[in-house]
PDB file of N, CA and C in Angstrom:
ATOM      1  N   UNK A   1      75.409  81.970 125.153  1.00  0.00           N
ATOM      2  CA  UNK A   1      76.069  83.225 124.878  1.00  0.00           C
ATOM      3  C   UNK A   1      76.832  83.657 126.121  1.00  0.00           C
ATOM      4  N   UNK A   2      77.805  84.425 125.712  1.00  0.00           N
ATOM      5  CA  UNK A   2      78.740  84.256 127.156  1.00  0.00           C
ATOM      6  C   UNK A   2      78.236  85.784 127.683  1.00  0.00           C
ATOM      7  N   UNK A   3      78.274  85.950 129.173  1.00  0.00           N
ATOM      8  CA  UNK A   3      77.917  87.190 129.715  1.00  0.00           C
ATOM      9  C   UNK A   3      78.936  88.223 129.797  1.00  0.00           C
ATOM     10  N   UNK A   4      80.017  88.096 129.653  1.00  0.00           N
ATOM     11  CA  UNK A   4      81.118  89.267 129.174  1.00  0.00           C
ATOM     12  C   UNK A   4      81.559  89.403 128.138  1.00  0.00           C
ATOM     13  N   UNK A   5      82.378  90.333 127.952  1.00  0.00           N
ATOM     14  CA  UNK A   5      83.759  89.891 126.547  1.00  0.00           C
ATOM     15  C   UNK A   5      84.731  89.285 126.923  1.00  0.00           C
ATOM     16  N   UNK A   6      85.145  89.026 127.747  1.00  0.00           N
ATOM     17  CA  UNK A   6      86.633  88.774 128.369  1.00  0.00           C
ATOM     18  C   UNK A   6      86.060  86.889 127.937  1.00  0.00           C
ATOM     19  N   UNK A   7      85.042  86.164 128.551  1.00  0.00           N
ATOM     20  CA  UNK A   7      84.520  84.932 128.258  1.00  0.00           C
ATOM     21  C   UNK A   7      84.550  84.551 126.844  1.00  0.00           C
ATOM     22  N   UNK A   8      84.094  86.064 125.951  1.00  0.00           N
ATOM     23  CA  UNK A   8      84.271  85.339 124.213  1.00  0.00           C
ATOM     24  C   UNK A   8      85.481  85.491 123.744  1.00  0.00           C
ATOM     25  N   UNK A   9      86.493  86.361 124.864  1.00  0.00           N
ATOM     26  CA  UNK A   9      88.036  86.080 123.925  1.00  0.00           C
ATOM     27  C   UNK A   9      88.497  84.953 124.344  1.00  0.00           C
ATOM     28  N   UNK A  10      88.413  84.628 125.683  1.00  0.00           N
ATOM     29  CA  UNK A  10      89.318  83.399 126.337  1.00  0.00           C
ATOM     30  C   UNK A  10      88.463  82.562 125.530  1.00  0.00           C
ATOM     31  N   UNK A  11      87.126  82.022 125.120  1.00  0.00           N
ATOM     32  CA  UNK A  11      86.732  80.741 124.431  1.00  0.00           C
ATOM     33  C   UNK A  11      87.471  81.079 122.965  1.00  0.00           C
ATOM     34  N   UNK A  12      87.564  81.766 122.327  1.00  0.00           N
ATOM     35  CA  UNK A  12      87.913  82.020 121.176  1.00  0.00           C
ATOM     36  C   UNK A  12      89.509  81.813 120.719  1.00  0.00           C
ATOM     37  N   UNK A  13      89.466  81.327 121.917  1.00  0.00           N
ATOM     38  CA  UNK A  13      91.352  80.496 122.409  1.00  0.00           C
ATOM     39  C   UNK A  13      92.529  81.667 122.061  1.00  0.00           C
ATOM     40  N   UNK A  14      92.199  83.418 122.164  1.00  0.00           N
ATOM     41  CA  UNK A  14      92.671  84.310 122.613  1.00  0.00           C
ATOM     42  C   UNK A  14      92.579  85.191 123.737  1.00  0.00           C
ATOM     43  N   UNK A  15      93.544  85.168 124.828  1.00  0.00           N
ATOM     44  CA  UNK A  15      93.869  85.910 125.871  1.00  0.00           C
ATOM     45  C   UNK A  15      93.816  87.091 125.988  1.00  0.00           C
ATOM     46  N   UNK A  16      92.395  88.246 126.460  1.00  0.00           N
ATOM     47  CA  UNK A  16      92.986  89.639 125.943  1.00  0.00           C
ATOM     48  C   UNK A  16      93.867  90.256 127.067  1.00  0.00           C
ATOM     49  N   UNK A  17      94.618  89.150 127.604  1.00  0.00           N
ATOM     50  CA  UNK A  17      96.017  89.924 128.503  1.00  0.00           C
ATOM     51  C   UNK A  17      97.141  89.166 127.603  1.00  0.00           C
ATOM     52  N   UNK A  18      97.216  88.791 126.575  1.00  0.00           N
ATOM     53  CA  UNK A  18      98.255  88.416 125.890  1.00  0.00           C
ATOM     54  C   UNK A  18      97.967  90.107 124.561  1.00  0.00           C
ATOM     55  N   UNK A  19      97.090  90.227 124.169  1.00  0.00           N
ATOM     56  CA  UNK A  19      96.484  90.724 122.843  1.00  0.00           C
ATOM     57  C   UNK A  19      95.608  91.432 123.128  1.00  0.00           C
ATOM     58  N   UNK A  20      95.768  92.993 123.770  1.00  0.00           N
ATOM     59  CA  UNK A  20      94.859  93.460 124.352  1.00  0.00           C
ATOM     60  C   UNK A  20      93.710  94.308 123.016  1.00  0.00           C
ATOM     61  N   UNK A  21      93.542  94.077 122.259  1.00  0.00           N
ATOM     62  CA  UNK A  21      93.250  94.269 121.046  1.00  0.00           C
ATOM     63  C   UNK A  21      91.851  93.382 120.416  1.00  0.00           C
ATOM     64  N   UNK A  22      91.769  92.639 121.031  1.00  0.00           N
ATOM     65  CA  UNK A  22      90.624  91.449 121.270  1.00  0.00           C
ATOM     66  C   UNK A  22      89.504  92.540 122.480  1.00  0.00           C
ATOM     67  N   UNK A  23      90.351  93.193 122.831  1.00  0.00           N
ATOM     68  CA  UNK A  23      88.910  94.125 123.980  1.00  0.00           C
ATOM     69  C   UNK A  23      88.367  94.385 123.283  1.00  0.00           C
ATOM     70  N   UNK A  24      88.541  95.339 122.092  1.00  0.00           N
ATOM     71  CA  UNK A  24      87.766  96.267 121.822  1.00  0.00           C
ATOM     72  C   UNK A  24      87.530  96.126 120.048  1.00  0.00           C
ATOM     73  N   UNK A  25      87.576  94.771 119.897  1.00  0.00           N
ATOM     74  CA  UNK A  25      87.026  94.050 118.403  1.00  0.00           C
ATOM     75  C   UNK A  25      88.347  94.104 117.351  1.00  0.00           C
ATOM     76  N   UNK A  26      89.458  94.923 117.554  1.00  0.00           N
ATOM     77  CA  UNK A  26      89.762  95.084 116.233  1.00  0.00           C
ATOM     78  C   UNK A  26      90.956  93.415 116.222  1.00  0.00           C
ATOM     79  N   UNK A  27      91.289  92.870 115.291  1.00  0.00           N
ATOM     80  CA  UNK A  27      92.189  91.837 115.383  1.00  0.00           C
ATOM     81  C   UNK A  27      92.123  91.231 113.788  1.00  0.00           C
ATOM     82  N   UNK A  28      92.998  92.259 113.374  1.00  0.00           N
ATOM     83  CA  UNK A  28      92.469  91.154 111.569  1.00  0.00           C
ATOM     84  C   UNK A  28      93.611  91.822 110.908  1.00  0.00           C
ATOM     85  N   UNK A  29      93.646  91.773 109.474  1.00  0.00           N
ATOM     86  CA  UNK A  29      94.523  92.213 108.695  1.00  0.00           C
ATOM     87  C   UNK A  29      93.530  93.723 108.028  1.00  0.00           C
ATOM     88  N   UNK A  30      94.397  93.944 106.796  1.00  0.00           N
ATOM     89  CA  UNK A  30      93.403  95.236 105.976  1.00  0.00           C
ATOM     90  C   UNK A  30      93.624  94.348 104.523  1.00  0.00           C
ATOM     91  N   UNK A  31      92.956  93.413 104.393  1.00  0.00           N
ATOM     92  CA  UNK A  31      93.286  92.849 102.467  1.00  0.00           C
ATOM     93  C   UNK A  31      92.726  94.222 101.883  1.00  0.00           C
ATOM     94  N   UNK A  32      91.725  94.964 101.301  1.00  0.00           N
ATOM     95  CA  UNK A  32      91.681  95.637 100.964  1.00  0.00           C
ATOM     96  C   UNK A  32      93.012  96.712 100.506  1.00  0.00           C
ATOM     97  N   UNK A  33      93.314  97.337 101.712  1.00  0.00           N
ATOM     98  CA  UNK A  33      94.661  97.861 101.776  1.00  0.00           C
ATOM     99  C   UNK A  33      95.561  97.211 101.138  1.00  0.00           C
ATOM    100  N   UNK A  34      96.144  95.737 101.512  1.00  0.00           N
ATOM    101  CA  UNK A  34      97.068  95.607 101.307  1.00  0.00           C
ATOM    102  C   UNK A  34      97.016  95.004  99.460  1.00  0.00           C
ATOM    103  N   UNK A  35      95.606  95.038  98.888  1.00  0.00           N
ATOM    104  CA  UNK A  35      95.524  95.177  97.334  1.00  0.00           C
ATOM    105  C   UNK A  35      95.596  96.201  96.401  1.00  0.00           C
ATOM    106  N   UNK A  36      94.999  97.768  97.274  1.00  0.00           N
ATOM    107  CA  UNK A  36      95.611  98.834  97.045  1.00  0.00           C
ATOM    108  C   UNK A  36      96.885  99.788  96.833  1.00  0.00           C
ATOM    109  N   UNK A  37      97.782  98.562  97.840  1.00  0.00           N
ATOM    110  CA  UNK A  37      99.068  99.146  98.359  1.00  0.00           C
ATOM    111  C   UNK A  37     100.044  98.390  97.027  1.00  0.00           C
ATOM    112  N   UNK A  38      99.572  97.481  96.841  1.00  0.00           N
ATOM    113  CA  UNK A  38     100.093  96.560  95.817  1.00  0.00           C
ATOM    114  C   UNK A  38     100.420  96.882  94.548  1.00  0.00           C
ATOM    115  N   UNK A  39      99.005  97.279  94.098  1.00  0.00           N
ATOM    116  CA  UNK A  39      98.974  97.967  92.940  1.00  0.00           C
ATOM    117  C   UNK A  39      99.719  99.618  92.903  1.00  0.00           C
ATOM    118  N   UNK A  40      99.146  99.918  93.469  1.00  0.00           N
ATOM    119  CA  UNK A  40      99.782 101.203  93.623  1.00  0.00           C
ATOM    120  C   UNK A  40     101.337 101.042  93.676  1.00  0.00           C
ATOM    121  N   UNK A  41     101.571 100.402  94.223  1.00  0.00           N
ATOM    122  CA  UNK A  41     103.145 101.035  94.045  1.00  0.00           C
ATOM    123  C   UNK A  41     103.647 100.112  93.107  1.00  0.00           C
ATOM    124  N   UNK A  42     102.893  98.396  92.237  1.00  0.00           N
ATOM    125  CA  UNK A  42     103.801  98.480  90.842  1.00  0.00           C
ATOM    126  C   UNK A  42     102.993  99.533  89.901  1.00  0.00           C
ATOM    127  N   UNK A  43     102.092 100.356  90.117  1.00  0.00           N
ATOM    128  CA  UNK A  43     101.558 101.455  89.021  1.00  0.00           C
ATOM    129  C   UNK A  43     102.913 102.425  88.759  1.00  0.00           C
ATOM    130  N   UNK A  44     103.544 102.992  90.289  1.00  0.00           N
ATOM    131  CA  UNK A  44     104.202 104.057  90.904  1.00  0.00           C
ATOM    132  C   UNK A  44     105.549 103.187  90.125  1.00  0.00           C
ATOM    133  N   UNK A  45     106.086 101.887  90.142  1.00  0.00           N
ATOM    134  CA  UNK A  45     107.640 101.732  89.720  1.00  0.00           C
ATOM    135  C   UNK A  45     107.382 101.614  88.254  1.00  0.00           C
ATOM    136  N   UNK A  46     106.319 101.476  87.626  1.00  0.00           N
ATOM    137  CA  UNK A  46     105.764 101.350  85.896  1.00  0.00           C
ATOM    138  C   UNK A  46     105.992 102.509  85.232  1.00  0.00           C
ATOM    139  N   UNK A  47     105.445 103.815  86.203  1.00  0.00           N
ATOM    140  CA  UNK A  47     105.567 104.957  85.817  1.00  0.00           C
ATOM    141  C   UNK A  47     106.983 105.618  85.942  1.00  0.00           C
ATOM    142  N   UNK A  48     107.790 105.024  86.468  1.00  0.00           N
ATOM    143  CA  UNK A  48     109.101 105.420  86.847  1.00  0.00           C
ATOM    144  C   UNK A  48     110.096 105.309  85.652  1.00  0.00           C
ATOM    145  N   UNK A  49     109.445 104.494  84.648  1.00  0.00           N
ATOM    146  CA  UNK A  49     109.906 104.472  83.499  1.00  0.00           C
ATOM    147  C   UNK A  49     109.852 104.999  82.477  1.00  0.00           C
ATOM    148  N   UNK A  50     108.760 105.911  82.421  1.00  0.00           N
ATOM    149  CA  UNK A  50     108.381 106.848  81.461  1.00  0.00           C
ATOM    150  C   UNK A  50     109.124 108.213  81.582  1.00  0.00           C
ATOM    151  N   UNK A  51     109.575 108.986  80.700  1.00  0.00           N
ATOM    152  CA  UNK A  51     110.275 110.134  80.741  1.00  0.00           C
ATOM    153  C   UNK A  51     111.629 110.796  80.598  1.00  0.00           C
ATOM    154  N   UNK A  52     112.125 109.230  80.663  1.00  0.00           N
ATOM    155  CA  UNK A  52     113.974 109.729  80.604  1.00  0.00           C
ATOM    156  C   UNK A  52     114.419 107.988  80.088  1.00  0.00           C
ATOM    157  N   UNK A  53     115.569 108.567  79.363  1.00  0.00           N
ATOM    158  CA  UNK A  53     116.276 107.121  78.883  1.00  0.00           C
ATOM    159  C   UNK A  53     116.605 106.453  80.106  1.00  0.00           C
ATOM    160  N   UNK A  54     116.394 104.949  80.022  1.00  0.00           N
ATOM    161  CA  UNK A  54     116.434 103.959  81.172  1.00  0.00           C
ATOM    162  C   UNK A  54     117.339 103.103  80.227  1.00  0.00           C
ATOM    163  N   UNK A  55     118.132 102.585  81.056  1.00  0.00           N
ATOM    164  CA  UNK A  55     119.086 101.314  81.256  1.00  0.00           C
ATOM    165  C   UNK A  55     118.341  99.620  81.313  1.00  0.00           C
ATOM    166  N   UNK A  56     118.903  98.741  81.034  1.00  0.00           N
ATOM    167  CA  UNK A  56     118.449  98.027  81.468  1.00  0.00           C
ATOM    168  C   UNK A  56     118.198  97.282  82.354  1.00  0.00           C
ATOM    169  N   UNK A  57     119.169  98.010  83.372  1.00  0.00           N
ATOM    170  CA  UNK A  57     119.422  97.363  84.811  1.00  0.00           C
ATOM    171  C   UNK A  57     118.105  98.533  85.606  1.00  0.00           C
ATOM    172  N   UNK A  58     118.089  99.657  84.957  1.00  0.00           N
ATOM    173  CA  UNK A  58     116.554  99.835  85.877  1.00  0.00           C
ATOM    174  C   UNK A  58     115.178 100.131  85.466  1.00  0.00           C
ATOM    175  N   UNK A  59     115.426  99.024  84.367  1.00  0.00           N
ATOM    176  CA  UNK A  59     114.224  98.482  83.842  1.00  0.00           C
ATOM    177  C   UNK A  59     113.913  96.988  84.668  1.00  0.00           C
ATOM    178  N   UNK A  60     114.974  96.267  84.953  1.00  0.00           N
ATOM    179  CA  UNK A  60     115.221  95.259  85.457  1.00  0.00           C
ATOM    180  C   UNK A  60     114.558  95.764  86.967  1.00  0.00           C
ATOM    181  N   UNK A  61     115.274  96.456  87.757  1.00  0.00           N
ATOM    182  CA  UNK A  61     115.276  97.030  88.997  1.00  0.00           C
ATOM    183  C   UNK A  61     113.533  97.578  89.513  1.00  0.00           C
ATOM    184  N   UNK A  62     113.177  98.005  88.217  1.00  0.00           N
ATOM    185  CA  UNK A  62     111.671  98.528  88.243  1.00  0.00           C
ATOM    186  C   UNK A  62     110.851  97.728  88.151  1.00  0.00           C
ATOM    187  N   UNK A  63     110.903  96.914  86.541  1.00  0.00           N
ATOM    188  CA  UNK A  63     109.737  96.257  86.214  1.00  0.00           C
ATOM    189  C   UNK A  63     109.807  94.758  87.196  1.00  0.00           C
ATOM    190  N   UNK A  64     110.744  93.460  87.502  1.00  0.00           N
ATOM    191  CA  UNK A  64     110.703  92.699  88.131  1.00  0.00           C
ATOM    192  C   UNK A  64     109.572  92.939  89.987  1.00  0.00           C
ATOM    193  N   UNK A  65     110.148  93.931  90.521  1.00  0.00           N
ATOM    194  CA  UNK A  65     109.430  94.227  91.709  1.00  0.00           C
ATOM    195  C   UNK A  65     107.855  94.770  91.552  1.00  0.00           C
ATOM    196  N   UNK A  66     108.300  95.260  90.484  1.00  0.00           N
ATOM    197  CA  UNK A  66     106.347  95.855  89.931  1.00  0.00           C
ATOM    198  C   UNK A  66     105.617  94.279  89.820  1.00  0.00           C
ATOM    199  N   UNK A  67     106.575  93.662  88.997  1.00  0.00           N
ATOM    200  CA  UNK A  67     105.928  92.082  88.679  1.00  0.00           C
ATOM    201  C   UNK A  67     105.225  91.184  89.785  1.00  0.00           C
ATOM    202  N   UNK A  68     106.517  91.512  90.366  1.00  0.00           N
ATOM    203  CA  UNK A  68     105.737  90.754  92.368  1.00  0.00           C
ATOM    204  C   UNK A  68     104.717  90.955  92.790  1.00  0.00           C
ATOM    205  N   UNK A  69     104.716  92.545  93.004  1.00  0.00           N
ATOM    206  CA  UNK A  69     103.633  93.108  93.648  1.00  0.00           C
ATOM    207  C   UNK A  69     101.927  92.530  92.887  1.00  0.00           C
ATOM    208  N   UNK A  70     102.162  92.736  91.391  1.00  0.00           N
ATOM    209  CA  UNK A  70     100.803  91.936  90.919  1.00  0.00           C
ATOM    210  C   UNK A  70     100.843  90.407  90.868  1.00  0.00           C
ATOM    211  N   UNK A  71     101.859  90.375  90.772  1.00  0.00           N
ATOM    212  CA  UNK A  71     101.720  88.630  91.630  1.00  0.00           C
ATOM    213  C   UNK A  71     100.987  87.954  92.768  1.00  0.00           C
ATOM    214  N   UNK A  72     101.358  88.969  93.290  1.00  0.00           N
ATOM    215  CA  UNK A  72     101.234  89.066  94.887  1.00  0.00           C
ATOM    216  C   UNK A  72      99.739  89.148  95.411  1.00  0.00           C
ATOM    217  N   UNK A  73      99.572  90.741  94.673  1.00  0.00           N
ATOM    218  CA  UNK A  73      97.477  90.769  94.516  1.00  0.00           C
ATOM    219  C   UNK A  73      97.083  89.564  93.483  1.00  0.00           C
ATOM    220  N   UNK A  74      97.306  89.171  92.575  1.00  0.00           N
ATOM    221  CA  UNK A  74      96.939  88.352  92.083  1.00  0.00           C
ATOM    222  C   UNK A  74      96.723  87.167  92.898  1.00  0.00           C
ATOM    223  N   UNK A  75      97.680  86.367  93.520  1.00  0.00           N
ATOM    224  CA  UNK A  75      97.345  85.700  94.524  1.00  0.00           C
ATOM    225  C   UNK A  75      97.118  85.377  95.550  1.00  0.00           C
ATOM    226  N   UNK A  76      96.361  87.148  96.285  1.00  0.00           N
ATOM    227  CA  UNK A  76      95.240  86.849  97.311  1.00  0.00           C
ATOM    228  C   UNK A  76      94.186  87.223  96.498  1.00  0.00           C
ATOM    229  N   UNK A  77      93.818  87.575  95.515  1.00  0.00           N
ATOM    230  CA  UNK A  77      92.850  87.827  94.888  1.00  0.00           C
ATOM    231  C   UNK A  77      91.932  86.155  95.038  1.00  0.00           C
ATOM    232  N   UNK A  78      93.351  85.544  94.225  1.00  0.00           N
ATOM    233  CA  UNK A  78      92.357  84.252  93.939  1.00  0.00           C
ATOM    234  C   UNK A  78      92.287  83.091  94.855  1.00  0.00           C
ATOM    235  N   UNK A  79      93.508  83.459  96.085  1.00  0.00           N
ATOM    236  CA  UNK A  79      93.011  82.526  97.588  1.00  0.00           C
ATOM    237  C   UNK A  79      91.840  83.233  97.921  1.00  0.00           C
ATOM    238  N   UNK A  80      91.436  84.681  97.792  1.00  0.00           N
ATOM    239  CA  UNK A  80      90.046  84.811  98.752  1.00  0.00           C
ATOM    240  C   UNK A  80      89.096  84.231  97.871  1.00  0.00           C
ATOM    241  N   UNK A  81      89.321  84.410  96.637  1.00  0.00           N
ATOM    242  CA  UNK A  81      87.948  83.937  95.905  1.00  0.00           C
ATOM    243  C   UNK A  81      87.511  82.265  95.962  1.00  0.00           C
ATOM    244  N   UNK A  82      88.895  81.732  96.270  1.00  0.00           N
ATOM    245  CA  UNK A  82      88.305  80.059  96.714  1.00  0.00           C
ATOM    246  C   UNK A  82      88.591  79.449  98.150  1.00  0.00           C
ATOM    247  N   UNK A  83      88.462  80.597  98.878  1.00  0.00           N
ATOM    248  CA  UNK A  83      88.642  80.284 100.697  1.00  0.00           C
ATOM    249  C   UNK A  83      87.325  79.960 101.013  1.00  0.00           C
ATOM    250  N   UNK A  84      87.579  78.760 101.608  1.00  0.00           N
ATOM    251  CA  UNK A  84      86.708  78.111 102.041  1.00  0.00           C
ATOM    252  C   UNK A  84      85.724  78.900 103.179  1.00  0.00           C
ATOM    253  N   UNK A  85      86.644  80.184 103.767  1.00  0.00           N
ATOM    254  CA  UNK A  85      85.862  80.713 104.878  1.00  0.00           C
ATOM    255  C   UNK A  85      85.147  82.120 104.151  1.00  0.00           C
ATOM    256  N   UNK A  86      84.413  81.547 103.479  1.00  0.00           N
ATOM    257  CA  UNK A  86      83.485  82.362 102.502  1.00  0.00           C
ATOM    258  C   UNK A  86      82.074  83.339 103.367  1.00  0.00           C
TER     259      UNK A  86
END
């Protein structure tokens, strides 16, 4: 076990004078967030359609990017569920 932190970032083959962010633990993404953020905003361009006559260019404009976004959670959904770093 190493006797500092500075020893478990440099073995951990990060520099915390490159990434000073490694001091003090935080260094990752937010998946959570970024499955929340996902949904939420194709919920937010879905709903953008309700209420007033729409065109088809921003039905196009709406629903395609809404499409991504659950695409998108959809497939980190199902890389985390078969990541090997379980």
């Amino acid at each position: 076990m190493a006797s500092n932190m500075r020893e478990v970032a440099v073995r951990s083959g990060v520099d915390p004078a490159e990434e000073p962010s490694v001091d003090w633990g935080w260094h990752g993404r937010f998946p959570k967030g970024i499955k929340i953020a996902g949904i939420s905003t194709a919920v937010a361009l879905l709903l953008m359609l309700i209420g007033h006559e729409t065109s088809w260019t921003e039905r196009l404009w709406m629903g395609i990017p809404a499409l991504i976004c659950l695409l998108g959670v959809g497939y980190l959904v199902l890389r985390q569920r078969h990541s090997w770093r379980n």
